[in-house]
PDB file of N, CA and C in Angstrom:
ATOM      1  N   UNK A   1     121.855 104.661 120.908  1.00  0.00           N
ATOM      2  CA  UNK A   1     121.712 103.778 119.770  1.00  0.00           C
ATOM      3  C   UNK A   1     123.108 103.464 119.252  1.00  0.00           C
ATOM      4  N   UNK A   2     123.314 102.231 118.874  1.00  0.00           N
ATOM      5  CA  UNK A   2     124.659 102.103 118.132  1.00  0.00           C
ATOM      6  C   UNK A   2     124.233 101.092 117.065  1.00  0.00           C
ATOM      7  N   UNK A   3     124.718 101.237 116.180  1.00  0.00           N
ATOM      8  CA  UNK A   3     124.969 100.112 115.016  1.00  0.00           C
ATOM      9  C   UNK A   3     126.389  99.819 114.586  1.00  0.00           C
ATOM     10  N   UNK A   4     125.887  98.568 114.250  1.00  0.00           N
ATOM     11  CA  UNK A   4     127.324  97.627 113.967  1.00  0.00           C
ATOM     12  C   UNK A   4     127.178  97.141 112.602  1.00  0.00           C
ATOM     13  N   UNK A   5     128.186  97.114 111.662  1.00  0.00           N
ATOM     14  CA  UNK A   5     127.731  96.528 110.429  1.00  0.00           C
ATOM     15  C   UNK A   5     128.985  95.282 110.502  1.00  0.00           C
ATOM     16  N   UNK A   6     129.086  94.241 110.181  1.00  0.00           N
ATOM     17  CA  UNK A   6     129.852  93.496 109.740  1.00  0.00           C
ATOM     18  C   UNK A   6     130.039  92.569 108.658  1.00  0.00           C
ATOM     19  N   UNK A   7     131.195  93.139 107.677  1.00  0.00           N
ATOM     20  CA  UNK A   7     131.241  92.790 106.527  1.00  0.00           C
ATOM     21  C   UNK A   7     131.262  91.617 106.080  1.00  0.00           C
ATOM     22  N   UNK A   8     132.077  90.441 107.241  1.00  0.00           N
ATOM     23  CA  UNK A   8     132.295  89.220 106.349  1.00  0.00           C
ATOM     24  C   UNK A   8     131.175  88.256 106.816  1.00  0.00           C
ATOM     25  N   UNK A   9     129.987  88.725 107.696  1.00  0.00           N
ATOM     26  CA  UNK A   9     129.063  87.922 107.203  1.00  0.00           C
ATOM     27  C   UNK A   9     128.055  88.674 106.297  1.00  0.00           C
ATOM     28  N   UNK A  10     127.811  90.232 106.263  1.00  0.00           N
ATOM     29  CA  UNK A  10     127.083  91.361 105.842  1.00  0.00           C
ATOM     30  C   UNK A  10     125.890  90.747 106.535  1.00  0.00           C
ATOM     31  N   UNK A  11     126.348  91.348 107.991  1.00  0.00           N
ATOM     32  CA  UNK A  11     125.234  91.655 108.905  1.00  0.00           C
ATOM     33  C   UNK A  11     125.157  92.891 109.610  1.00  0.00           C
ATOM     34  N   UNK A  12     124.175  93.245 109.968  1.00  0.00           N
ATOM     35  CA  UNK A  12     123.929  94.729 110.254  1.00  0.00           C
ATOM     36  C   UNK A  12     122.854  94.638 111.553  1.00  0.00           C
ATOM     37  N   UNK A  13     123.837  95.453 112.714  1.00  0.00           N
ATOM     38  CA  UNK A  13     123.003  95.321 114.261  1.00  0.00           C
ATOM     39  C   UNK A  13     122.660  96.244 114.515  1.00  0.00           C
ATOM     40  N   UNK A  14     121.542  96.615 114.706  1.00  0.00           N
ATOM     41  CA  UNK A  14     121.097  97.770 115.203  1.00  0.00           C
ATOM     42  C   UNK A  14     120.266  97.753 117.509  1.00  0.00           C
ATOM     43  N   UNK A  15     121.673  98.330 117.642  1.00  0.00           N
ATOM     44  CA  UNK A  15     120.866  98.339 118.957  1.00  0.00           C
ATOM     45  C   UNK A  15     120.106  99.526 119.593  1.00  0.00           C
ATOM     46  N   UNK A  16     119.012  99.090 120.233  1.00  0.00           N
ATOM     47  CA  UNK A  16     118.401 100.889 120.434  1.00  0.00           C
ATOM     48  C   UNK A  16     118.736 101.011 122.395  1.00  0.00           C
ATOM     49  N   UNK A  17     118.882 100.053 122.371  1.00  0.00           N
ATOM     50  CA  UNK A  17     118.812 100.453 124.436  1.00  0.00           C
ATOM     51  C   UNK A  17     119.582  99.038 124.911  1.00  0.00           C
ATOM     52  N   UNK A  18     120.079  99.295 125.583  1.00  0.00           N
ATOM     53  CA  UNK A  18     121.163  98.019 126.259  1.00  0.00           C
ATOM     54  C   UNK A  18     120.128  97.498 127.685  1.00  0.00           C
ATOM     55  N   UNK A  19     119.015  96.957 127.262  1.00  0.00           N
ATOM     56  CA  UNK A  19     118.126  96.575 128.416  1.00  0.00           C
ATOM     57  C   UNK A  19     118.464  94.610 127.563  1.00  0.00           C
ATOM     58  N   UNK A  20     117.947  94.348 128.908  1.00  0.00           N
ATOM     59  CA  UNK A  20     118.254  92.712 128.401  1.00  0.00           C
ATOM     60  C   UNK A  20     117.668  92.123 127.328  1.00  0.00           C
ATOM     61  N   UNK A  21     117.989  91.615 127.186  1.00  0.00           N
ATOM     62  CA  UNK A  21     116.726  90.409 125.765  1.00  0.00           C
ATOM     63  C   UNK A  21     116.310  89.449 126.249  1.00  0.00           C
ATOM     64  N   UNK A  22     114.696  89.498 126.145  1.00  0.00           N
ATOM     65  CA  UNK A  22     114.185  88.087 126.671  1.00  0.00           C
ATOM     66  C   UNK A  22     113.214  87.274 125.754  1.00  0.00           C
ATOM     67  N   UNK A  23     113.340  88.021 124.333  1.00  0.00           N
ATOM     68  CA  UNK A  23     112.781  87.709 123.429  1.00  0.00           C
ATOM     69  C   UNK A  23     112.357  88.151 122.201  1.00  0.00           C
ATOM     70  N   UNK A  24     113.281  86.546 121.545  1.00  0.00           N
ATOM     71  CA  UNK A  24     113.570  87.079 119.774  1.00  0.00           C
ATOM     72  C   UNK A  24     112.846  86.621 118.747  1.00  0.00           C
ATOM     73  N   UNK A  25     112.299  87.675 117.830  1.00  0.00           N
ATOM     74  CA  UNK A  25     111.234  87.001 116.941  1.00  0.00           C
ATOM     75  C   UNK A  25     111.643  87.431 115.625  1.00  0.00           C
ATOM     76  N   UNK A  26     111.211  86.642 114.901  1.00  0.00           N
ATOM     77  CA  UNK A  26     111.816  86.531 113.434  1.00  0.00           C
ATOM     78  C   UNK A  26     110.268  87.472 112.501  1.00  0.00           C
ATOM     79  N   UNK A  27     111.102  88.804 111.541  1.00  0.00           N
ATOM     80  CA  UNK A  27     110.308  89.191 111.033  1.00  0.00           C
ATOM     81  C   UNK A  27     110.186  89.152 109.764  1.00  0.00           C
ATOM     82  N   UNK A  28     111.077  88.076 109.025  1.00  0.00           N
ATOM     83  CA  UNK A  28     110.703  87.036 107.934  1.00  0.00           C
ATOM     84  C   UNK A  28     112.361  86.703 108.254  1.00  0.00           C
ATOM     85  N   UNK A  29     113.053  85.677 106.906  1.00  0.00           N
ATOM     86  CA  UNK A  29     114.240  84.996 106.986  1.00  0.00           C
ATOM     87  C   UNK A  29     115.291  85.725 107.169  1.00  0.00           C
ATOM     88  N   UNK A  30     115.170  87.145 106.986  1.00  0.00           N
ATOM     89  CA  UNK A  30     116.171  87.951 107.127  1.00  0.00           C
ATOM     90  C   UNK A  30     116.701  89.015 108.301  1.00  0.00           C
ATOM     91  N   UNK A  31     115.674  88.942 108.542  1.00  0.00           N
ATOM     92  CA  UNK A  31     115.167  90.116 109.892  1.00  0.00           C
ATOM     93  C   UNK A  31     114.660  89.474 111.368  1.00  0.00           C
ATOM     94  N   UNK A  32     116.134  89.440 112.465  1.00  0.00           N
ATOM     95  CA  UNK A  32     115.443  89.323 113.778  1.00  0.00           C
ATOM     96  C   UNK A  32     115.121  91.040 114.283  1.00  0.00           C
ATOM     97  N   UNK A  33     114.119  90.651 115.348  1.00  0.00           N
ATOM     98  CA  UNK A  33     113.946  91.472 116.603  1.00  0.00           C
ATOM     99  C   UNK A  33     114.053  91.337 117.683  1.00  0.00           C
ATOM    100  N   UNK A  34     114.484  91.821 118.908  1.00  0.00           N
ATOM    101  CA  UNK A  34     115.102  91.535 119.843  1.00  0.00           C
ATOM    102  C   UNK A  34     114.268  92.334 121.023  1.00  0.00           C
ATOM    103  N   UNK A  35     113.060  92.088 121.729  1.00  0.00           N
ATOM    104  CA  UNK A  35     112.515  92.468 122.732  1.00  0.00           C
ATOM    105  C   UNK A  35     112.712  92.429 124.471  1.00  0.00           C
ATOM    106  N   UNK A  36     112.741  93.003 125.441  1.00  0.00           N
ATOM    107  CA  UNK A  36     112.934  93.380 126.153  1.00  0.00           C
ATOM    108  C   UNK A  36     111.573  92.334 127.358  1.00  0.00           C
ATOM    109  N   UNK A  37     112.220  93.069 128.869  1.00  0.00           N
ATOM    110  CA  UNK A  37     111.108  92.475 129.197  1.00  0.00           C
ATOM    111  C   UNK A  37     109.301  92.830 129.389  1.00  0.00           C
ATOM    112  N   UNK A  38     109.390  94.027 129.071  1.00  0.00           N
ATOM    113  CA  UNK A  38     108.395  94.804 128.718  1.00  0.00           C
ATOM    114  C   UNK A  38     107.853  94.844 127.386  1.00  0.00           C
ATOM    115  N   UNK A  39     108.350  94.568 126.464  1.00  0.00           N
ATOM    116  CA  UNK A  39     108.010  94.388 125.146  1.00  0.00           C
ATOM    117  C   UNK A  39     108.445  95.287 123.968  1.00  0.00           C
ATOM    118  N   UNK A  40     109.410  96.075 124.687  1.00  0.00           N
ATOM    119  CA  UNK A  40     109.848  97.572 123.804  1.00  0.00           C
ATOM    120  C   UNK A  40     111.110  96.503 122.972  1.00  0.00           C
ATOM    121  N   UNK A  41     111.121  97.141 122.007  1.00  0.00           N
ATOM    122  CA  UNK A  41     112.468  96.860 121.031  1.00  0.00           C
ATOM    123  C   UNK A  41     113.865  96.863 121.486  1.00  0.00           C
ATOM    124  N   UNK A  42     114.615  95.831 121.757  1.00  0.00           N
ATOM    125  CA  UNK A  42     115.823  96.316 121.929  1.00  0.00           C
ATOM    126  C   UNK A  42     117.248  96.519 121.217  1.00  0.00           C
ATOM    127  N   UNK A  43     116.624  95.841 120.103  1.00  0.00           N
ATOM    128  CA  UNK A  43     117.354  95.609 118.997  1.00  0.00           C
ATOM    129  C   UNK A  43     116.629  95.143 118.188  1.00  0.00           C
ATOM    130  N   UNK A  44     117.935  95.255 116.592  1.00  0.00           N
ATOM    131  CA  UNK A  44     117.202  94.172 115.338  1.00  0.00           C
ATOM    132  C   UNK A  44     118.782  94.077 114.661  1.00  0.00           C
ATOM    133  N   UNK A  45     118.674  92.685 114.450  1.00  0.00           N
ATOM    134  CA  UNK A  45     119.366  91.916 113.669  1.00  0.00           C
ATOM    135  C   UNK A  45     119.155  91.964 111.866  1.00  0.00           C
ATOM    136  N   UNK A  46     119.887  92.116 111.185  1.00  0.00           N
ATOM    137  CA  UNK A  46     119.389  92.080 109.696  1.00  0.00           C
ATOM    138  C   UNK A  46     120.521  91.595 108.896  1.00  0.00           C
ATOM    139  N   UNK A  47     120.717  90.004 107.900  1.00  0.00           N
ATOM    140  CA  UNK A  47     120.884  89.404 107.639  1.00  0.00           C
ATOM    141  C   UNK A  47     120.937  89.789 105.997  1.00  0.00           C
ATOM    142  N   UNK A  48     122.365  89.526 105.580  1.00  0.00           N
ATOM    143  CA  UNK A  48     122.363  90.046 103.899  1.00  0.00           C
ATOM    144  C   UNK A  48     122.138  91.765 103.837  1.00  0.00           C
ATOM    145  N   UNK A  49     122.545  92.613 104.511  1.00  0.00           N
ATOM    146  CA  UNK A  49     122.244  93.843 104.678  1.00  0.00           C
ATOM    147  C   UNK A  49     122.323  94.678 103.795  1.00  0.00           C
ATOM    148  N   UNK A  50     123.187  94.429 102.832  1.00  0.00           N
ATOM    149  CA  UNK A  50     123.842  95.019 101.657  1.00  0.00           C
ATOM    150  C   UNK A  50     122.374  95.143 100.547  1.00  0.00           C
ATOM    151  N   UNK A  51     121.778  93.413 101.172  1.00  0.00           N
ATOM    152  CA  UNK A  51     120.650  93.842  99.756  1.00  0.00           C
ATOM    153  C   UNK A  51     119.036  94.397 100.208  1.00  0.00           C
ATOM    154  N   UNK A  52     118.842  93.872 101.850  1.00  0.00           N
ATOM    155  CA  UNK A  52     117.950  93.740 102.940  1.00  0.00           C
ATOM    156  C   UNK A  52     117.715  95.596 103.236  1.00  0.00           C
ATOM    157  N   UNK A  53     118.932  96.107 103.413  1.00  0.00           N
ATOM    158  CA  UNK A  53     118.878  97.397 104.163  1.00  0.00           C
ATOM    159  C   UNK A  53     120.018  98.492 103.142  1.00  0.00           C
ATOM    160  N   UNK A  54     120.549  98.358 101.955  1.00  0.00           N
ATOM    161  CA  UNK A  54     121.064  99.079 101.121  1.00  0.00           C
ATOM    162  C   UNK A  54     122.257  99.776 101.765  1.00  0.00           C
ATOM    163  N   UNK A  55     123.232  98.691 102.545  1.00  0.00           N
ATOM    164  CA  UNK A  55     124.256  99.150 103.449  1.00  0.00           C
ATOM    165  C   UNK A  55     125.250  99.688 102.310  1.00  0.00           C
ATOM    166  N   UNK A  56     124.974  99.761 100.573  1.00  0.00           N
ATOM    167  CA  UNK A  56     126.642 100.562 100.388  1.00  0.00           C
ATOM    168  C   UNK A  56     126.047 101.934 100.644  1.00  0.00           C
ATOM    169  N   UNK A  57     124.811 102.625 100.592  1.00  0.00           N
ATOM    170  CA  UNK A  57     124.861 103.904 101.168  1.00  0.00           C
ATOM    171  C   UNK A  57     124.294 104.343 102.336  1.00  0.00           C
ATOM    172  N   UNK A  58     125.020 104.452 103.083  1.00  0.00           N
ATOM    173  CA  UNK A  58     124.507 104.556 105.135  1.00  0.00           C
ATOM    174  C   UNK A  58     124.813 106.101 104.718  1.00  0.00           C
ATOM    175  N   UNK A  59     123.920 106.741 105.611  1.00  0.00           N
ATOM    176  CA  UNK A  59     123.797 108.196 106.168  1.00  0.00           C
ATOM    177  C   UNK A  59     122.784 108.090 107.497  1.00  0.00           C
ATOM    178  N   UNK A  60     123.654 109.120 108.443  1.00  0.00           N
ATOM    179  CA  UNK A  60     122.386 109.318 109.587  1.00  0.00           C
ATOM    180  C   UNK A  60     122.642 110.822 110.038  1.00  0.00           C
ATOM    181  N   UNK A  61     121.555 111.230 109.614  1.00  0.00           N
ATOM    182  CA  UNK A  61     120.922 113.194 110.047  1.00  0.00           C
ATOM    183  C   UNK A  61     120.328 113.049 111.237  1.00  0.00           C
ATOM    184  N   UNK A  62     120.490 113.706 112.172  1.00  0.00           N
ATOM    185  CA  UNK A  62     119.683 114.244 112.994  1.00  0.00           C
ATOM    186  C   UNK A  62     118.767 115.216 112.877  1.00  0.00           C
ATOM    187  N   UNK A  63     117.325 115.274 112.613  1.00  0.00           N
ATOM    188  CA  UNK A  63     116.986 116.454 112.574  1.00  0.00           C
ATOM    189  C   UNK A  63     115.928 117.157 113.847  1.00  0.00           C
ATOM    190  N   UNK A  64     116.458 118.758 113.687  1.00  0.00           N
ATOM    191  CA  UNK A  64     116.265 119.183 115.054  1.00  0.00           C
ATOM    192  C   UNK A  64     115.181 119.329 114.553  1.00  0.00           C
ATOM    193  N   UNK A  65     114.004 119.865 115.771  1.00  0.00           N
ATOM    194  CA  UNK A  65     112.773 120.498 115.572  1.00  0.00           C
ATOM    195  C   UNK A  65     112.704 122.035 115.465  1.00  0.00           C
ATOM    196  N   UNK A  66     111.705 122.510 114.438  1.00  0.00           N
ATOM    197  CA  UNK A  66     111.897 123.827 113.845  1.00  0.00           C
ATOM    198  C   UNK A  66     110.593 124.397 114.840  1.00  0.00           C
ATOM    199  N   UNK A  67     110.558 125.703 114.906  1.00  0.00           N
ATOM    200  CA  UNK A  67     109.708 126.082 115.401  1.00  0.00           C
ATOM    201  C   UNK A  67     109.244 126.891 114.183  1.00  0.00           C
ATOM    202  N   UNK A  68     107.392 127.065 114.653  1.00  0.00           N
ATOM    203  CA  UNK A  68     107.036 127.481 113.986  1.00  0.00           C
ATOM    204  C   UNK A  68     107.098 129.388 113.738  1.00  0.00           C
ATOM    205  N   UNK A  69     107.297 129.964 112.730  1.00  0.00           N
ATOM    206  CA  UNK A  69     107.232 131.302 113.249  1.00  0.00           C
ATOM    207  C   UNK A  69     105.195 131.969 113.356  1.00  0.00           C
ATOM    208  N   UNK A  70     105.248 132.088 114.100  1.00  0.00           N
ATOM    209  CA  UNK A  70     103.543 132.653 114.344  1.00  0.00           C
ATOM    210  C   UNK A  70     104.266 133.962 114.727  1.00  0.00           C
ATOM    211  N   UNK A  71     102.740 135.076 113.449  1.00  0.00           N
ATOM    212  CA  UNK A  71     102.733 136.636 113.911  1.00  0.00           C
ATOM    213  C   UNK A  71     101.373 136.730 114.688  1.00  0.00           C
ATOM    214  N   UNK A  72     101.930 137.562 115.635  1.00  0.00           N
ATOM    215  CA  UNK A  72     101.132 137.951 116.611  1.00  0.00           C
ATOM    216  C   UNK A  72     100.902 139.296 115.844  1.00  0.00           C
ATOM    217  N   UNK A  73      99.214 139.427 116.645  1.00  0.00           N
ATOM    218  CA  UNK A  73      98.807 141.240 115.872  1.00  0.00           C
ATOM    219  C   UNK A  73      98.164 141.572 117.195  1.00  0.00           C
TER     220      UNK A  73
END
């Protein structure tokens, strides 16, 4: 995954997989999507990001998976 933010248009790219694009659909005036040839996501485009996606505060956590503790008797 990589994202790109760019300030002087405040657009914000989010790519999830570098497979081709064969088709882009608009998920209202602000928001493209960027599909593959299978139909999986390959991206999204987002337009005005600052107010669209709240780009002055970006954070990204990874979170691992916890296991559960189970007692055995």
């Amino acid at each position: 995954m990589e994202i790109k933010y760019f300030q002087d248009t405040d657009t914000l790219l989010v790519n999830f997989t570098n497979e081709e694009i064969v088709e882009t659909r608009d998920l209202n005036e602000n928001v493209l999507f960027e599909l593959g040839k299978d139909g999986n996501l390959v991206s999204m485009t987002i337009e005005h990001a600052k107010k669209q996606a709240n780009m002055v505060d970006f954070s990204y956590q990874q979170v691992m998976q916890q296991k559960e503790n189970v007692i055995h008797r």
